[in-house]
PDB file of N, CA and C in Angstrom:
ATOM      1  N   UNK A   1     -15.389   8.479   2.930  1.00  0.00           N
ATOM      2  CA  UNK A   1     -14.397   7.694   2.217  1.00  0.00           C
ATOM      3  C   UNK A   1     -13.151   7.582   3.094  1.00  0.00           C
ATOM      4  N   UNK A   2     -12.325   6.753   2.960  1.00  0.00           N
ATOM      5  CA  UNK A   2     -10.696   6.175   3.774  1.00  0.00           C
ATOM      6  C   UNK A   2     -10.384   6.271   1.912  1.00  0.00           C
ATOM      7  N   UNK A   3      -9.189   7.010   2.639  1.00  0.00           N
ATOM      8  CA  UNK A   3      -7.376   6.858   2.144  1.00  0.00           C
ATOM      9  C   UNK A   3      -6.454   5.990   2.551  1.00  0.00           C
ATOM     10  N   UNK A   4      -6.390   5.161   2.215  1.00  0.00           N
ATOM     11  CA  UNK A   4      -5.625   3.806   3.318  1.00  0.00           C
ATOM     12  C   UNK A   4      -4.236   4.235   2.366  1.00  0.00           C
ATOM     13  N   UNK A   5      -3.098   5.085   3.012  1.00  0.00           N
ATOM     14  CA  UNK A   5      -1.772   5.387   2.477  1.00  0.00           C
ATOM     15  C   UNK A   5      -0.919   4.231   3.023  1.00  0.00           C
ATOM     16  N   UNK A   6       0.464   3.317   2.016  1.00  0.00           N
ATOM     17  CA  UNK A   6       0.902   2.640   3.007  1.00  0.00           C
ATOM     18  C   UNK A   6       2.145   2.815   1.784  1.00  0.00           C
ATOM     19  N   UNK A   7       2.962   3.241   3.027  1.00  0.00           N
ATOM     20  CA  UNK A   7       4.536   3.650   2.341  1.00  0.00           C
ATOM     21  C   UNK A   7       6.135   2.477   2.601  1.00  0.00           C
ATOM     22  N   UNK A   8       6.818   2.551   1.844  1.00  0.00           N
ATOM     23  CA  UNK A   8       7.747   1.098   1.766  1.00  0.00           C
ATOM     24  C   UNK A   8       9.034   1.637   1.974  1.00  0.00           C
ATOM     25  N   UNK A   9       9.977   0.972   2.902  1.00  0.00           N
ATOM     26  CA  UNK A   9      11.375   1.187   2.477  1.00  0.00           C
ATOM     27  C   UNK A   9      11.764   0.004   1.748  1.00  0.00           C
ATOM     28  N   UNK A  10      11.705  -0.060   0.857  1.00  0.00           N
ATOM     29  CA  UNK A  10      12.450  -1.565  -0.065  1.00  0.00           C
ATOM     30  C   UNK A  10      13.500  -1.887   0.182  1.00  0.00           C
ATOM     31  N   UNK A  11      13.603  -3.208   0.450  1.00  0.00           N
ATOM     32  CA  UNK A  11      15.327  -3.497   0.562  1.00  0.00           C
ATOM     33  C   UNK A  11      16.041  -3.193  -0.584  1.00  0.00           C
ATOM     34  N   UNK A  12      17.322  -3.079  -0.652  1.00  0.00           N
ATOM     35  CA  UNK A  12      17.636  -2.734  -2.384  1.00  0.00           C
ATOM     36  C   UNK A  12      18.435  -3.587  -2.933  1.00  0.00           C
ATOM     37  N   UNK A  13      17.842  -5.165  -2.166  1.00  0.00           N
ATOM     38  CA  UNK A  13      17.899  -6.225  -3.106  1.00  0.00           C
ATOM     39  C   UNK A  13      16.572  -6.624  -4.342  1.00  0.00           C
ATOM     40  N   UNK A  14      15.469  -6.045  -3.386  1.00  0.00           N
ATOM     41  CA  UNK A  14      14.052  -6.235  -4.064  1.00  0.00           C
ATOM     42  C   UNK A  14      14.189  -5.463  -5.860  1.00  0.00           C
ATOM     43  N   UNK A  15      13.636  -6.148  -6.464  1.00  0.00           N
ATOM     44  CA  UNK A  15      13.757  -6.102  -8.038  1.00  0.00           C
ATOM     45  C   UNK A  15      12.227  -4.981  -8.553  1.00  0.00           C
ATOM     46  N   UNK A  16      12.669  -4.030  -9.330  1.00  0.00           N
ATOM     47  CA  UNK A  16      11.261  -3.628  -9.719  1.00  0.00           C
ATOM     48  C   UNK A  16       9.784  -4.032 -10.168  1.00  0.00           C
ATOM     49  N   UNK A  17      10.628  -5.345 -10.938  1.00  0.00           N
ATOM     50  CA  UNK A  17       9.569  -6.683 -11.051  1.00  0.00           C
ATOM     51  C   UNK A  17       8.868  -7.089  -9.781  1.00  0.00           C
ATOM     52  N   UNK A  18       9.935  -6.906  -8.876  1.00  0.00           N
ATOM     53  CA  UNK A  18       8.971  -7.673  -7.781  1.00  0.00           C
ATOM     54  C   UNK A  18       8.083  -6.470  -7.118  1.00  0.00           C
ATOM     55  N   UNK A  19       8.719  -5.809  -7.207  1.00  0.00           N
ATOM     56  CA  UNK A  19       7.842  -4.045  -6.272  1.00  0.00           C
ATOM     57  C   UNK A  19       6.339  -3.878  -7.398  1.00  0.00           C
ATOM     58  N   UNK A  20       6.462  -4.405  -8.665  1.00  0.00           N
ATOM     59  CA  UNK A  20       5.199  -4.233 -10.028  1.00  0.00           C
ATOM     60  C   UNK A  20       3.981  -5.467  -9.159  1.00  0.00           C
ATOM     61  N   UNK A  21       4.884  -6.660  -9.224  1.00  0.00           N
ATOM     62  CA  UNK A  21       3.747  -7.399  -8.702  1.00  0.00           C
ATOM     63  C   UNK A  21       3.018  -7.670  -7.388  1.00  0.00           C
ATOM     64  N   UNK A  22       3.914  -7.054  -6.629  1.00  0.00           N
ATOM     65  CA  UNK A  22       2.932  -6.348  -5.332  1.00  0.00           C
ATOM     66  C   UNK A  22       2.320  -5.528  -5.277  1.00  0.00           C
ATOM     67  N   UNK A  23       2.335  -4.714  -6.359  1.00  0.00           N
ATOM     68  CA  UNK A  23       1.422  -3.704  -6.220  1.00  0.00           C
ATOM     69  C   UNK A  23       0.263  -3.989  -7.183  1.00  0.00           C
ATOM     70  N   UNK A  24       0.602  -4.792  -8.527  1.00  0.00           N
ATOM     71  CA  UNK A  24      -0.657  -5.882  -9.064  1.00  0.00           C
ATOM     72  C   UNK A  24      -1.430  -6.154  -7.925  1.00  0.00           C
ATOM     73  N   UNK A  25      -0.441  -6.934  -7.251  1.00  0.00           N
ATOM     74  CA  UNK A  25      -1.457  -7.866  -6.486  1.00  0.00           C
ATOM     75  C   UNK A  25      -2.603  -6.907  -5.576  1.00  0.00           C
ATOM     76  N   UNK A  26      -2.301  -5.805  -5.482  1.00  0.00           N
ATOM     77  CA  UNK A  26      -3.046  -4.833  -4.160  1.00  0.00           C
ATOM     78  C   UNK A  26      -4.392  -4.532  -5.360  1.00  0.00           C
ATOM     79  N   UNK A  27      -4.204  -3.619  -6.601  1.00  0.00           N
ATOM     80  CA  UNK A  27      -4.716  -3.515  -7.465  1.00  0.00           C
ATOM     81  C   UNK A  27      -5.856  -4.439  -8.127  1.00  0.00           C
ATOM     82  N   UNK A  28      -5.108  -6.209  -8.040  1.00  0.00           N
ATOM     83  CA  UNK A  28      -6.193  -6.740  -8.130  1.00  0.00           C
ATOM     84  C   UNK A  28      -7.461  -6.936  -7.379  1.00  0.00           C
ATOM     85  N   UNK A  29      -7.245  -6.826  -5.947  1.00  0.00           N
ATOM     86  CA  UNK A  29      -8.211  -6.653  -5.248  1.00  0.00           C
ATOM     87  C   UNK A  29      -9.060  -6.236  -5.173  1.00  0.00           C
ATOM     88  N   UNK A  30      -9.560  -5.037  -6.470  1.00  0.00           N
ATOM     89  CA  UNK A  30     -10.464  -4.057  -6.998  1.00  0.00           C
ATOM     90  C   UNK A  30     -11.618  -4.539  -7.187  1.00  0.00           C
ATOM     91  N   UNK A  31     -11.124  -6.054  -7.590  1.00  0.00           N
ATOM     92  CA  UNK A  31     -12.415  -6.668  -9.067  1.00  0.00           C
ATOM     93  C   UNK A  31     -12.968  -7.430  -8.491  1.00  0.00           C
ATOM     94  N   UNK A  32     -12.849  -8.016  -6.780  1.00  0.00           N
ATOM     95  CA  UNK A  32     -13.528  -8.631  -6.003  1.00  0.00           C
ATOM     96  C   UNK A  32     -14.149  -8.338  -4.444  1.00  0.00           C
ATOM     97  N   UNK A  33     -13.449  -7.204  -4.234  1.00  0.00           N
ATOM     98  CA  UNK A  33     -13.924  -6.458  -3.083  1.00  0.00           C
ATOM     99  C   UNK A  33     -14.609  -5.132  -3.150  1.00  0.00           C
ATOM    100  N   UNK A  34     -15.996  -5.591  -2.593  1.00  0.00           N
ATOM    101  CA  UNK A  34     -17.123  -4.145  -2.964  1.00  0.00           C
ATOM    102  C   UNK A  34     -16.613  -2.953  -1.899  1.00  0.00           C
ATOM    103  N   UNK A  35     -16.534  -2.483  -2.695  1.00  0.00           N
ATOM    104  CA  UNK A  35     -16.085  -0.253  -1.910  1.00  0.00           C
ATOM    105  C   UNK A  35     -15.129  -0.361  -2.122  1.00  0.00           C
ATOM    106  N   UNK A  36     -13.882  -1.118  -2.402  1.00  0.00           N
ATOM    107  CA  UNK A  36     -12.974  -0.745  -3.066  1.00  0.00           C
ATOM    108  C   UNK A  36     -13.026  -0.259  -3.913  1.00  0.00           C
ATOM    109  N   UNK A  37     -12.400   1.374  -3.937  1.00  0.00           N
ATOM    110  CA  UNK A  37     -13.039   2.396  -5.327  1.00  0.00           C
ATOM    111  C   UNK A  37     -11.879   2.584  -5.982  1.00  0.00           C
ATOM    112  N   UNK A  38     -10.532   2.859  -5.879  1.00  0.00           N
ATOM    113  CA  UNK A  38      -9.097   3.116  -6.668  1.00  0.00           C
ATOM    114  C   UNK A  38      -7.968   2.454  -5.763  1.00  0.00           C
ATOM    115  N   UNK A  39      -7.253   2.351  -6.793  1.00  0.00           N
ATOM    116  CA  UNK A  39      -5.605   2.209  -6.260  1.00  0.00           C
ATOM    117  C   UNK A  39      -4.773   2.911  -6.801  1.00  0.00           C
ATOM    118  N   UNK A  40      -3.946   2.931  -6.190  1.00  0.00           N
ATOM    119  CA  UNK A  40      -2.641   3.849  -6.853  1.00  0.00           C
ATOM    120  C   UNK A  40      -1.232   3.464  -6.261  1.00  0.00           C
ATOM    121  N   UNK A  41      -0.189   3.093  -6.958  1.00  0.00           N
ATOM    122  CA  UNK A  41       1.151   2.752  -6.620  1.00  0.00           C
ATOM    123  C   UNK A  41       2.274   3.516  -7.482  1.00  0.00           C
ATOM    124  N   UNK A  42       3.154   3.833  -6.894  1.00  0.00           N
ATOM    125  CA  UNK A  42       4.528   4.014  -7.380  1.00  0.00           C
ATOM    126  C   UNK A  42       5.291   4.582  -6.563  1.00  0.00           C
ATOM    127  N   UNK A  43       6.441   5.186  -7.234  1.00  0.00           N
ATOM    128  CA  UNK A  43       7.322   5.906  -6.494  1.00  0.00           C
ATOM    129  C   UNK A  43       7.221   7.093  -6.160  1.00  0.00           C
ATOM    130  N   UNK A  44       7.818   7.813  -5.114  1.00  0.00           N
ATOM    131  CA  UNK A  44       7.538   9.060  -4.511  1.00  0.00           C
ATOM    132  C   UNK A  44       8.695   9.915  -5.918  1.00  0.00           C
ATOM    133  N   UNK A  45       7.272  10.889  -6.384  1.00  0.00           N
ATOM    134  CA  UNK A  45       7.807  12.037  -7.210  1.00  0.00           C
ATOM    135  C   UNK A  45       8.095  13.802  -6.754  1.00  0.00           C
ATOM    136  N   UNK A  46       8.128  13.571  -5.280  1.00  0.00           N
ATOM    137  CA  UNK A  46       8.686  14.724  -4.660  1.00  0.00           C
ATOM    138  C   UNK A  46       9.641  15.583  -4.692  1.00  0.00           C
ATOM    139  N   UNK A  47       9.780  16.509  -4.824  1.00  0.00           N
ATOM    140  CA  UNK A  47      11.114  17.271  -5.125  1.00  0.00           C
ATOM    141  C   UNK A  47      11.861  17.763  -4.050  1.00  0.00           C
ATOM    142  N   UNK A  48      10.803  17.306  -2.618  1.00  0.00           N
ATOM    143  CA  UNK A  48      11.617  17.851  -1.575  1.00  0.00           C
ATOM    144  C   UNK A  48      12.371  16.875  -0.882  1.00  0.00           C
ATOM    145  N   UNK A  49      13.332  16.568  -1.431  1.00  0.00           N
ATOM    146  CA  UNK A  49      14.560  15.936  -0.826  1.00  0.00           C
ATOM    147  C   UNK A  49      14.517  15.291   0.050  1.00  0.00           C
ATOM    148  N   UNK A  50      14.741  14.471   0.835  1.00  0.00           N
ATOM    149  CA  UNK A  50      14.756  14.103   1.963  1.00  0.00           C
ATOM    150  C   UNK A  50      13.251  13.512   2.794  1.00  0.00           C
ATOM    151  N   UNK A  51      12.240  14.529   2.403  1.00  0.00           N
ATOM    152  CA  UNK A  51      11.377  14.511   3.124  1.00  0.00           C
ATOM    153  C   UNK A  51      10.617  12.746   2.959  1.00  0.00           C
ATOM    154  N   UNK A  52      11.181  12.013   2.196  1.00  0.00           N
ATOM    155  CA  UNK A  52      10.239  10.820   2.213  1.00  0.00           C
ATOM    156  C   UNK A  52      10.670   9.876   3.578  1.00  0.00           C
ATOM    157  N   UNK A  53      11.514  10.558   3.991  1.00  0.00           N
ATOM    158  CA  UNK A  53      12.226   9.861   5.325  1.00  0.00           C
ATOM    159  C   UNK A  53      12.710   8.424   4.629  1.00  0.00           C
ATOM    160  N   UNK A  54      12.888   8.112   3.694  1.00  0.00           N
ATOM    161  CA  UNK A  54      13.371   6.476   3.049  1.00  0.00           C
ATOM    162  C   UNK A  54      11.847   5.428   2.101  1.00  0.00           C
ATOM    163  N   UNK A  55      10.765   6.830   3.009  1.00  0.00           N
ATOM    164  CA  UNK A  55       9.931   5.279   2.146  1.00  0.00           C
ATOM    165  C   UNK A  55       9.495   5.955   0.814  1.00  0.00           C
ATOM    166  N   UNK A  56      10.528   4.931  -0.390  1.00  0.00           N
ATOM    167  CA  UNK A  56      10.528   5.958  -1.695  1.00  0.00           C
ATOM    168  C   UNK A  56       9.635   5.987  -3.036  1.00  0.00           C
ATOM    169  N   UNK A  57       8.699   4.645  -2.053  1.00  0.00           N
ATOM    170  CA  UNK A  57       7.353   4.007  -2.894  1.00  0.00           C
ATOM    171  C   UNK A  57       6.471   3.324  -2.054  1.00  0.00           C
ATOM    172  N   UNK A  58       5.073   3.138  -2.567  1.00  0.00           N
ATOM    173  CA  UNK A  58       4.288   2.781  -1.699  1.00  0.00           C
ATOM    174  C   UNK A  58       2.649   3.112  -2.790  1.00  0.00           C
ATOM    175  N   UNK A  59       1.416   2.822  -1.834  1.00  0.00           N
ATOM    176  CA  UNK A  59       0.466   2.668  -2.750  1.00  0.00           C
ATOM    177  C   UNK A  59      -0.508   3.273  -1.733  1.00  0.00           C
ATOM    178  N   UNK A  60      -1.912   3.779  -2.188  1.00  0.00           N
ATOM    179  CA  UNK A  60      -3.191   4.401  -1.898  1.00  0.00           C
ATOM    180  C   UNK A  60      -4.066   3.110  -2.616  1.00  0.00           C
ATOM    181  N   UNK A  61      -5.302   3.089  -1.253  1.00  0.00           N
ATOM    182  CA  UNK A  61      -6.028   2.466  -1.863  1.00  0.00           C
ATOM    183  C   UNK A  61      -7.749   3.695  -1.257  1.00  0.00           C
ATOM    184  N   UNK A  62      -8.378   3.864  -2.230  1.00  0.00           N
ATOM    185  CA  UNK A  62      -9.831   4.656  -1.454  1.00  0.00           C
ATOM    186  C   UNK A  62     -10.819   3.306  -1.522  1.00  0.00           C
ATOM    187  N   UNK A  63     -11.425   3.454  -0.567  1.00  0.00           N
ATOM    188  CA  UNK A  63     -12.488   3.129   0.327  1.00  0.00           C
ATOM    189  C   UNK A  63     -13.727   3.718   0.536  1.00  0.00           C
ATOM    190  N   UNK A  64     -14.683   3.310  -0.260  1.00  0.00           N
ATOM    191  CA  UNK A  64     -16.024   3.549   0.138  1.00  0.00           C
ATOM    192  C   UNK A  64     -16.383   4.255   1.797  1.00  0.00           C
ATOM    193  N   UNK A  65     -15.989   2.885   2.560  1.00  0.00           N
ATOM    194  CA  UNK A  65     -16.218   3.258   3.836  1.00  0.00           C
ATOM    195  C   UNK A  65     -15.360   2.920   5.009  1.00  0.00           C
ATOM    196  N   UNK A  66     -15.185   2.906   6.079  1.00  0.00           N
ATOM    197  CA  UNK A  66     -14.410   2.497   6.900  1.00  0.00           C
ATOM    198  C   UNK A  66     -14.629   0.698   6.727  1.00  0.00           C
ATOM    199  N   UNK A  67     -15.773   0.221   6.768  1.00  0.00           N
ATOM    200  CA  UNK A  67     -16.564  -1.297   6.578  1.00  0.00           C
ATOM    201  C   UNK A  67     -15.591  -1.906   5.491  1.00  0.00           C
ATOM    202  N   UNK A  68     -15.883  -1.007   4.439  1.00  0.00           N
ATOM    203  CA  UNK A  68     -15.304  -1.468   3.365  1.00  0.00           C
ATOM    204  C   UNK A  68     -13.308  -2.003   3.460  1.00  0.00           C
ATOM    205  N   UNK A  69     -12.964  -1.043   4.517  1.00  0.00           N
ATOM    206  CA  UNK A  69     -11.422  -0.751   4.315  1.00  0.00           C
ATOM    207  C   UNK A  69     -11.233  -1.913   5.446  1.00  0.00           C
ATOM    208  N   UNK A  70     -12.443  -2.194   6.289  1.00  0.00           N
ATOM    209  CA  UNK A  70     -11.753  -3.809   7.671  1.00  0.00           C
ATOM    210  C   UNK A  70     -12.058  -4.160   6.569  1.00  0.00           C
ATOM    211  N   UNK A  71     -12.918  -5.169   5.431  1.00  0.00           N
ATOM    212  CA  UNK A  71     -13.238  -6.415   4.969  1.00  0.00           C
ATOM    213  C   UNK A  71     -11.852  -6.156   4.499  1.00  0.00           C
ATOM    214  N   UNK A  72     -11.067  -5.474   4.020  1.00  0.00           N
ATOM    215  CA  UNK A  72      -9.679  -5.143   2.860  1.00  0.00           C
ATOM    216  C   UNK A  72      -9.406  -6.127   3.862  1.00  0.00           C
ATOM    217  N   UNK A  73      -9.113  -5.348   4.990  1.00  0.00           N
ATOM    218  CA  UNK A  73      -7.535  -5.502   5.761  1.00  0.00           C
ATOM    219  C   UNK A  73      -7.509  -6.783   6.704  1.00  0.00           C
ATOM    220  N   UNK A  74      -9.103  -7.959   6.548  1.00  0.00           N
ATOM    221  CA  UNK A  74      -9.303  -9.274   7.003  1.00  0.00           C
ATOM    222  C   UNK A  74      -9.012 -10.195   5.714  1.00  0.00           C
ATOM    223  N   UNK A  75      -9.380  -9.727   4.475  1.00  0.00           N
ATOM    224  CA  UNK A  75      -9.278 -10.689   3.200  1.00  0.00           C
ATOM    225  C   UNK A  75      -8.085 -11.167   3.405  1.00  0.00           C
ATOM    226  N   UNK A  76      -7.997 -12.293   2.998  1.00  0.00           N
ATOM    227  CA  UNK A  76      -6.784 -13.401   3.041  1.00  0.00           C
ATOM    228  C   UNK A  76      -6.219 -13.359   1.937  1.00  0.00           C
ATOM    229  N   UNK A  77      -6.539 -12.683   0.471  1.00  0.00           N
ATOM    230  CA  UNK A  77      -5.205 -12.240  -0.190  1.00  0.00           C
ATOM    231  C   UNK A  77      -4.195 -10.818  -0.026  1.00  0.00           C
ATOM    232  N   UNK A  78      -5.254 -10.287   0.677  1.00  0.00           N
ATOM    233  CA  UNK A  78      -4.457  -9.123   1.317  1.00  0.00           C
ATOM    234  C   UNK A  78      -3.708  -9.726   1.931  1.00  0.00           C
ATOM    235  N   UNK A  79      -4.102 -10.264   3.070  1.00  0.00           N
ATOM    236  CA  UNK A  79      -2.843 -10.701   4.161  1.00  0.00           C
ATOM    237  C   UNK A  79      -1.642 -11.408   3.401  1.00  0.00           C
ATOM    238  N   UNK A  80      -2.148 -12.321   2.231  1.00  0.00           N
ATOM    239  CA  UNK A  80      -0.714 -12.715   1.724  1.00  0.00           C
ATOM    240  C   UNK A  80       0.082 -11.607   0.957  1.00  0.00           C
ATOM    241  N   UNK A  81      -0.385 -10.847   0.576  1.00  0.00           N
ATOM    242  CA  UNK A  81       0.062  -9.844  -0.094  1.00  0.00           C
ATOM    243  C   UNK A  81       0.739  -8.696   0.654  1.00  0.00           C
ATOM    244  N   UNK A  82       0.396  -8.922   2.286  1.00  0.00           N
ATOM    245  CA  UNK A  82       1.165  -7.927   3.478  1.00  0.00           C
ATOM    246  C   UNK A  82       2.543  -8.615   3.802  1.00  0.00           C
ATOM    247  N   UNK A  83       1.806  -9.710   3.910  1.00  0.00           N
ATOM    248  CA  UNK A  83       3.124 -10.356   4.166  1.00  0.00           C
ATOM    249  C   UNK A  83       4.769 -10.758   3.377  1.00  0.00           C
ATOM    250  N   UNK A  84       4.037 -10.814   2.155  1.00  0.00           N
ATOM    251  CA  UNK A  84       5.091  -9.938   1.125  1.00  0.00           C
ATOM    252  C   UNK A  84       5.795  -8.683   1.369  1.00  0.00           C
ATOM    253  N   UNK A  85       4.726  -8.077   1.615  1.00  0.00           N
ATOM    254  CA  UNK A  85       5.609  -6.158   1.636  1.00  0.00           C
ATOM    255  C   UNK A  85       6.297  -6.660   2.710  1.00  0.00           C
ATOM    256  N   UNK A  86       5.983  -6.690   3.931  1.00  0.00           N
ATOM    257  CA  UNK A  86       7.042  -7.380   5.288  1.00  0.00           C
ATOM    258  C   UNK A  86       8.232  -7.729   4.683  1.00  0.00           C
ATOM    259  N   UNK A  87       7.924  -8.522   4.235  1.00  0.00           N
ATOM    260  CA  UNK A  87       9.362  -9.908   3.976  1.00  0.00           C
ATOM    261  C   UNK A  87      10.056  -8.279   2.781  1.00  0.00           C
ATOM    262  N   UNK A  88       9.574  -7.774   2.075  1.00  0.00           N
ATOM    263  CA  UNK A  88      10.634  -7.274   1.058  1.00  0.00           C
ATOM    264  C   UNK A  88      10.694  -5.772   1.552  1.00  0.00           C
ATOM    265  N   UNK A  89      10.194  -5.457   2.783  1.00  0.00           N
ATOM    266  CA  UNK A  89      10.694  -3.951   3.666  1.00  0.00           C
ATOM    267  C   UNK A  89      12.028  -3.986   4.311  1.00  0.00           C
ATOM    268  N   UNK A  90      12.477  -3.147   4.494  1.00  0.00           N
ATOM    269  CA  UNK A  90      14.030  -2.940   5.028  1.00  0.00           C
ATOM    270  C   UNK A  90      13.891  -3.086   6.236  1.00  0.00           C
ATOM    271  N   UNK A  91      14.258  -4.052   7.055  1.00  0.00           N
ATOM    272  CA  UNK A  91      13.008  -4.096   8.728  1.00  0.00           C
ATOM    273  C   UNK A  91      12.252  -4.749   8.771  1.00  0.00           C
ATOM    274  N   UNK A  92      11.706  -5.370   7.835  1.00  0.00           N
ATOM    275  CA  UNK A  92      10.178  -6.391   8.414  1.00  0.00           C
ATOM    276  C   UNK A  92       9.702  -4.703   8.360  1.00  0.00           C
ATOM    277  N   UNK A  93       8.595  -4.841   9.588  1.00  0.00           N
ATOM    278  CA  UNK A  93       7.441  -4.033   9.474  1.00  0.00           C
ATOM    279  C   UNK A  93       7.912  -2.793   9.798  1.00  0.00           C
ATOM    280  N   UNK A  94       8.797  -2.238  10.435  1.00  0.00           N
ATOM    281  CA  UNK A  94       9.691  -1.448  10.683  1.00  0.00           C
ATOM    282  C   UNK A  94      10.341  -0.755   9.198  1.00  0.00           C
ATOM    283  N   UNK A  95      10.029  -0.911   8.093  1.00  0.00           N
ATOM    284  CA  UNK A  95       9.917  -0.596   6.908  1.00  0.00           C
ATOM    285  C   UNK A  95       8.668  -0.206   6.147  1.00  0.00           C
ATOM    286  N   UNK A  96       7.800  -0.083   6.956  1.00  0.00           N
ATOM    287  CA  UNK A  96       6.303   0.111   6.536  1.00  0.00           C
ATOM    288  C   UNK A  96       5.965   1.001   7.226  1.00  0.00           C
ATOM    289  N   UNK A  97       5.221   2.257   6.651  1.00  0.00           N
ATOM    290  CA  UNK A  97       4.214   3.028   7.179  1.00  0.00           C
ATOM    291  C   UNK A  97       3.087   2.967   6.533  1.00  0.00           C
ATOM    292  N   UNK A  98       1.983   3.048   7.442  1.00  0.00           N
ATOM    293  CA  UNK A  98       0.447   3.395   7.136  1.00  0.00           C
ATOM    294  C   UNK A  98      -0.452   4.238   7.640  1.00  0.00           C
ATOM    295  N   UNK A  99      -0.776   4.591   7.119  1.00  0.00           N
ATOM    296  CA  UNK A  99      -2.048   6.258   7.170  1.00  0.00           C
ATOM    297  C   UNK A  99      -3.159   6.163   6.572  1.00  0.00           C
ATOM    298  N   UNK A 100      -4.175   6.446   7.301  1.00  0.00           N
ATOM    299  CA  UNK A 100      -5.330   6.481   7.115  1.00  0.00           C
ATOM    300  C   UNK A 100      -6.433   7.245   7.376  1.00  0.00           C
ATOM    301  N   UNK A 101      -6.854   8.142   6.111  1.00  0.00           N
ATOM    302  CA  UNK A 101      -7.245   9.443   6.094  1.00  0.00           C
ATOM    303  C   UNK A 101      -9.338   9.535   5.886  1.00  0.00           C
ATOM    304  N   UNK A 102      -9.567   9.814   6.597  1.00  0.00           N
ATOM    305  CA  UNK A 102     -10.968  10.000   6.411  1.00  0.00           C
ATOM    306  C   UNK A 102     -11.418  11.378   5.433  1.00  0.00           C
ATOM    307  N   UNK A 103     -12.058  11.139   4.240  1.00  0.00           N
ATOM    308  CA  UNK A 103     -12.134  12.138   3.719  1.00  0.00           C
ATOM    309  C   UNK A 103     -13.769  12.313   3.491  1.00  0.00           C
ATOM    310  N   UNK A 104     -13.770  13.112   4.197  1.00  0.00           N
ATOM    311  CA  UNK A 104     -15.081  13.887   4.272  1.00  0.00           C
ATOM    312  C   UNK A 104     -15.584  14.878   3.264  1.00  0.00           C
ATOM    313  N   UNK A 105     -17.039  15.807   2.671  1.00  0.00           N
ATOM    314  CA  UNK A 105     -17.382  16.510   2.123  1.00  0.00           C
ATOM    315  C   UNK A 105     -16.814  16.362   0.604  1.00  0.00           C
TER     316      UNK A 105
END
């Protein structure tokens, strides 16, 4: 399985409305792309201070397989849906982190 982690600095003009329907939009992707197995979005509920380095929300998506996680990251509503997070990161892409965890056993 892939952990595809991808973390946001929001500008803090961006509206919660708008941070809900980007992360809809990632979510919807569920109901048409096979091995897409969960999503998960919100805000970082950490208690250790500081440590989010700024990115204070962001979303998980699991992945069947690595196969499964390229068709994600070629689909063309993904890409419109990246290109969103871009445009509403503090930085363009320079507001985005991504991690990607192979989880084995």
């Amino acid at each position: 399985m892939i952990r595809h982690c991808v973390f946001i600095r929001f500008r803090p003009e961006i509206s919660a409305d708008e941070k809900a329907s980007i992360f809809a939009e990632i979510t919807a992707l569920k109901t048409r792309l096979p091995g897409l197995l969960a999503t998960y979005a919100g805000a970082n509920v950490s208690p250790e201070v500081g440590m989010d380095k700024g990115y204070s929300e962001g979303f998980i998506v699991d992945f069947a397989d690595a196969v499964a996680r390229d068709a994600y990251l070629e689909d063309p509503e993904h890409r419109q849906t990246g290109a969103k997070i871009v445009a509403a990161a503090q930085g363009g892409i320079d507001g985005i982190f991504v991690y990607d965890l192979e989880i084995t056993g």
